[in-house]
C-alpha atoms as a PDB file:
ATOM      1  CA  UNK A   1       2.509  18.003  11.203  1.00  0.00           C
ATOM      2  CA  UNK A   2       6.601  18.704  11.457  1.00  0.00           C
ATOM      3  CA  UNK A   3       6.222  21.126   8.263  1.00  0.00           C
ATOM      4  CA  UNK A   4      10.235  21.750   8.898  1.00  0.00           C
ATOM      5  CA  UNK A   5      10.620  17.781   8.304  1.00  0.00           C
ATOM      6  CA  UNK A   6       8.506  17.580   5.649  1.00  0.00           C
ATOM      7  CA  UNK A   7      10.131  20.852   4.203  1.00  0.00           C
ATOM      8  CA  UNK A   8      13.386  19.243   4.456  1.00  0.00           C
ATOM      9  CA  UNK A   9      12.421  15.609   2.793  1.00  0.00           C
ATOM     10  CA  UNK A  10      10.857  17.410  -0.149  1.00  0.00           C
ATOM     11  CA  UNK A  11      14.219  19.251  -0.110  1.00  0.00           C
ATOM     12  CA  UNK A  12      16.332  16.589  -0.320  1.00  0.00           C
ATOM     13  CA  UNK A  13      14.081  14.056  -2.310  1.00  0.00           C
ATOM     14  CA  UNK A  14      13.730  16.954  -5.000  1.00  0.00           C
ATOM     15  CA  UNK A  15      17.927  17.691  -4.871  1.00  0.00           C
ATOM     16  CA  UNK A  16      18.701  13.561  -5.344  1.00  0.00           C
ATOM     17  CA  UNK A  17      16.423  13.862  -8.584  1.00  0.00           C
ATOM     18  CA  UNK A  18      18.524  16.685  -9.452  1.00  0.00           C
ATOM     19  CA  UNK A  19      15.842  19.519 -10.066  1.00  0.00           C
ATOM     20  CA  UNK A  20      15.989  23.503  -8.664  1.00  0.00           C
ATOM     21  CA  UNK A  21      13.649  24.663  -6.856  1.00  0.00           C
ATOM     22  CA  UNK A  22      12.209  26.559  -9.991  1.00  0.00           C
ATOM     23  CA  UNK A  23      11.851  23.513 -12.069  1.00  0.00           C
ATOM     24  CA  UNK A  24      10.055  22.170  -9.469  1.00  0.00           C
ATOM     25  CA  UNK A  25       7.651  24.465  -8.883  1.00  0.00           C
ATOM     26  CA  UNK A  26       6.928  25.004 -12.314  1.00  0.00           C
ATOM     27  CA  UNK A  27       6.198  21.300 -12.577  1.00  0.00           C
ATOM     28  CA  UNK A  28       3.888  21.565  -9.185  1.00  0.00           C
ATOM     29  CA  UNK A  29       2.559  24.397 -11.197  1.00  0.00           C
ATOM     30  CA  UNK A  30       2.971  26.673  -7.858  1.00  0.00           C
ATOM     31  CA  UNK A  31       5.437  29.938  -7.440  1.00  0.00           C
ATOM     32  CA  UNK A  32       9.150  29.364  -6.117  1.00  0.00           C
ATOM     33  CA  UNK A  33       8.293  31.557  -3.393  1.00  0.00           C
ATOM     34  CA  UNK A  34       5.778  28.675  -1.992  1.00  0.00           C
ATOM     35  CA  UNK A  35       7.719  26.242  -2.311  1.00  0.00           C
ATOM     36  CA  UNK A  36      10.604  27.661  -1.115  1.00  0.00           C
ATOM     37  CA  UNK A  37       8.612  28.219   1.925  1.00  0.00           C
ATOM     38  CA  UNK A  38       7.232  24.511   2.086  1.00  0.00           C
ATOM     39  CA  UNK A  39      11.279  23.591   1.930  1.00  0.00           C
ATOM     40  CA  UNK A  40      12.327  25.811   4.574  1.00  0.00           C
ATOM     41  CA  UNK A  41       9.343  24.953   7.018  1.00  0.00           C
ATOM     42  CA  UNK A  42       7.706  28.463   7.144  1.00  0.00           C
ATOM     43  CA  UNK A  43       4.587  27.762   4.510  1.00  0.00           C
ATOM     44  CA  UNK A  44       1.501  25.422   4.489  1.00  0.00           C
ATOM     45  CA  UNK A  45       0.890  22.820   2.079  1.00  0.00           C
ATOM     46  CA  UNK A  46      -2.549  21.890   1.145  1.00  0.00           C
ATOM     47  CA  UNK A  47      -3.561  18.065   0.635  1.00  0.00           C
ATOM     48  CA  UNK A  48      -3.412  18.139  -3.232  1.00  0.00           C
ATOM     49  CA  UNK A  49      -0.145  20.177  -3.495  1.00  0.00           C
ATOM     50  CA  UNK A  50       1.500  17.247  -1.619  1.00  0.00           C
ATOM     51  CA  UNK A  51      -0.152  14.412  -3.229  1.00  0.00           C
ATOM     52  CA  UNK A  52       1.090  16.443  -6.329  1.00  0.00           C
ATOM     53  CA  UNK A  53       4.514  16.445  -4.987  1.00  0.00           C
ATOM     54  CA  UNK A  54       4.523  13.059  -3.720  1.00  0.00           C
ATOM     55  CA  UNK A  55       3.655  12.181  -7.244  1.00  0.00           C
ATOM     56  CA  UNK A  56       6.601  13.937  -8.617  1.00  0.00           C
ATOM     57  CA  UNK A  57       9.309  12.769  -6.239  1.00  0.00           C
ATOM     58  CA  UNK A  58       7.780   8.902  -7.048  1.00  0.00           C
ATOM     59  CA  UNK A  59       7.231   8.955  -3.500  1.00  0.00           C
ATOM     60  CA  UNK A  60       4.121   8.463  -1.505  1.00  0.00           C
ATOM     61  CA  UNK A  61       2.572  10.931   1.130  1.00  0.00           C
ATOM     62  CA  UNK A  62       3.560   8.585   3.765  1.00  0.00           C
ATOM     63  CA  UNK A  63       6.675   8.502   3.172  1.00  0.00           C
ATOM     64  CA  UNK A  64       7.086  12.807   3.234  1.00  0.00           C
ATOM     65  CA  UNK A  65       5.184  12.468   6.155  1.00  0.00           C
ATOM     66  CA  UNK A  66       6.853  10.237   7.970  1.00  0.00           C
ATOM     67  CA  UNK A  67       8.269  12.255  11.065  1.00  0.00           C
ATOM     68  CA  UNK A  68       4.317  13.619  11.942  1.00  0.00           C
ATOM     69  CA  UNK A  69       3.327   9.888  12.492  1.00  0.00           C
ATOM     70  CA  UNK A  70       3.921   8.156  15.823  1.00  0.00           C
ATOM     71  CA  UNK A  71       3.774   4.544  14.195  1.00  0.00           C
ATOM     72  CA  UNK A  72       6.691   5.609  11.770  1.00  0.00           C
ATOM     73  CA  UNK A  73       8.170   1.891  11.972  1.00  0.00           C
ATOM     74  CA  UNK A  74       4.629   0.938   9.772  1.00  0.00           C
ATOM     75  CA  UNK A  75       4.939   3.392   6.892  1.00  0.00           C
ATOM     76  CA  UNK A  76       8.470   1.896   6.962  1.00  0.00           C
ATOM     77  CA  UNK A  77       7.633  -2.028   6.835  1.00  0.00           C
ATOM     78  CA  UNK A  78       4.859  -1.037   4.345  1.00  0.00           C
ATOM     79  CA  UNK A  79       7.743   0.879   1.883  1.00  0.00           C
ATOM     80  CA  UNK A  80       9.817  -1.946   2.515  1.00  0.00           C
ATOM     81  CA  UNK A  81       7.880  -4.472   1.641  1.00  0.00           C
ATOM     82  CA  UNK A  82       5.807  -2.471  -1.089  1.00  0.00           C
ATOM     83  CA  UNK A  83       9.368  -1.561  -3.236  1.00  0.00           C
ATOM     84  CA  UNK A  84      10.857  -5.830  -2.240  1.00  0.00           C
ATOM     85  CA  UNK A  85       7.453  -6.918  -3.732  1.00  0.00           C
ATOM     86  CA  UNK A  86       7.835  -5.430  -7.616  1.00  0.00           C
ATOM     87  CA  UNK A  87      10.932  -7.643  -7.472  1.00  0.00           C
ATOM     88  CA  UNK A  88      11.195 -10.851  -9.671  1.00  0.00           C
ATOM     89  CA  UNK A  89      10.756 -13.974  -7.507  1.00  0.00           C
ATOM     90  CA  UNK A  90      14.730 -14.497  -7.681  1.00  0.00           C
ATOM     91  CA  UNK A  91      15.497 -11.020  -6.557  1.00  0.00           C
ATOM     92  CA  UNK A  92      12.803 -11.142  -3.587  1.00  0.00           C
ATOM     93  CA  UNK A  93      14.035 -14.316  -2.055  1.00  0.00           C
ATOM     94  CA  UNK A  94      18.022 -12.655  -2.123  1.00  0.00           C
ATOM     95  CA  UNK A  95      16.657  -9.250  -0.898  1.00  0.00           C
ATOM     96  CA  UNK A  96      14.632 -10.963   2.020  1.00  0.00           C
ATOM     97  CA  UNK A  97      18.156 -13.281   2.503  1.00  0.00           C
ATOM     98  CA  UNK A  98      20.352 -10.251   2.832  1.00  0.00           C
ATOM     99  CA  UNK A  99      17.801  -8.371   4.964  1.00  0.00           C
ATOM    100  CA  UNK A 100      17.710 -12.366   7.406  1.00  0.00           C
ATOM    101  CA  UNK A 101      21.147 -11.927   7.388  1.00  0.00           C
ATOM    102  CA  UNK A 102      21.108  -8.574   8.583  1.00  0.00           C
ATOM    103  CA  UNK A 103      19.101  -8.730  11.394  1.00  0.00           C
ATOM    104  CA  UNK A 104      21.125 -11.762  12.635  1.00  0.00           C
ATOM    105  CA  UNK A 105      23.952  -9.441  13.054  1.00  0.00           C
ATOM    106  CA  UNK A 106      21.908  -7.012  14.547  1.00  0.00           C
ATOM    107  CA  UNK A 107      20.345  -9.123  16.625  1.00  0.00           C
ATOM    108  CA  UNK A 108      23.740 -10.661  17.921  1.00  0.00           C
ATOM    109  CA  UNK A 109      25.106  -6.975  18.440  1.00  0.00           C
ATOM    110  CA  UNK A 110      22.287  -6.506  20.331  1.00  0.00           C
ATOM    111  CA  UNK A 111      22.518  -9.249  22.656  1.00  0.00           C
ATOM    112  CA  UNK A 112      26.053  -8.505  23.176  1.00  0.00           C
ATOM    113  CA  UNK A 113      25.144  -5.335  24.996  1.00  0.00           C
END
């Protein structure tokens, strides 16, 4: 497991929903000092402390973990397709257009080179 990548997404994932590190941890109901070490890449994390954390960034263990895994494209589709799928049926079928029309470019700047 890349515990400095994982460190860092908690970091960031905890920053965008605008909570210190001590609110955090108070929530996780574990010290500062832990998870300041968990941030920072330096300390363990045991299976229900990140499921708990997971849980509190709305987030799924997957996705924190997604640097350890070699298939990362797959926890990627899954997200992707897991967060288009609570969509309304109208909202899907524009999502899945823009995304069409996305990988047309791509694809085009990709045959290009």
């Amino acid at each position: 497991m890349d515990k400095v990548a994982l460190g860092r997404r908690i970091k960031a994932m905890r920053q965008n929903l605008g909570m210190t590190q001590e609110e955090f941890a108070e929530r996780l109901n574990c010290t500062n000092s832990h998870l300041g070490k968990i941030e920072n890449g330096k300390g363990g994390i045991s299976i229900e402390l990140l499921v708990s954390v997971a849980n509190m960034l709305h987030t799924t263990v997957d996705q924190l973990l997604l640097d350890s895994y070699d298939y990362k494209e797959q926890v990627i589709m899954r997200d992707l397709y897991e967060r288009i799928d609570k969509f309304p049926v109208k909202t899907k079928i524009l999502t899945c257009d823009l995304l069409r029309q996305l990988v047309d470019i791509i694809e085009k700047a990709h045959d290009e080179h």
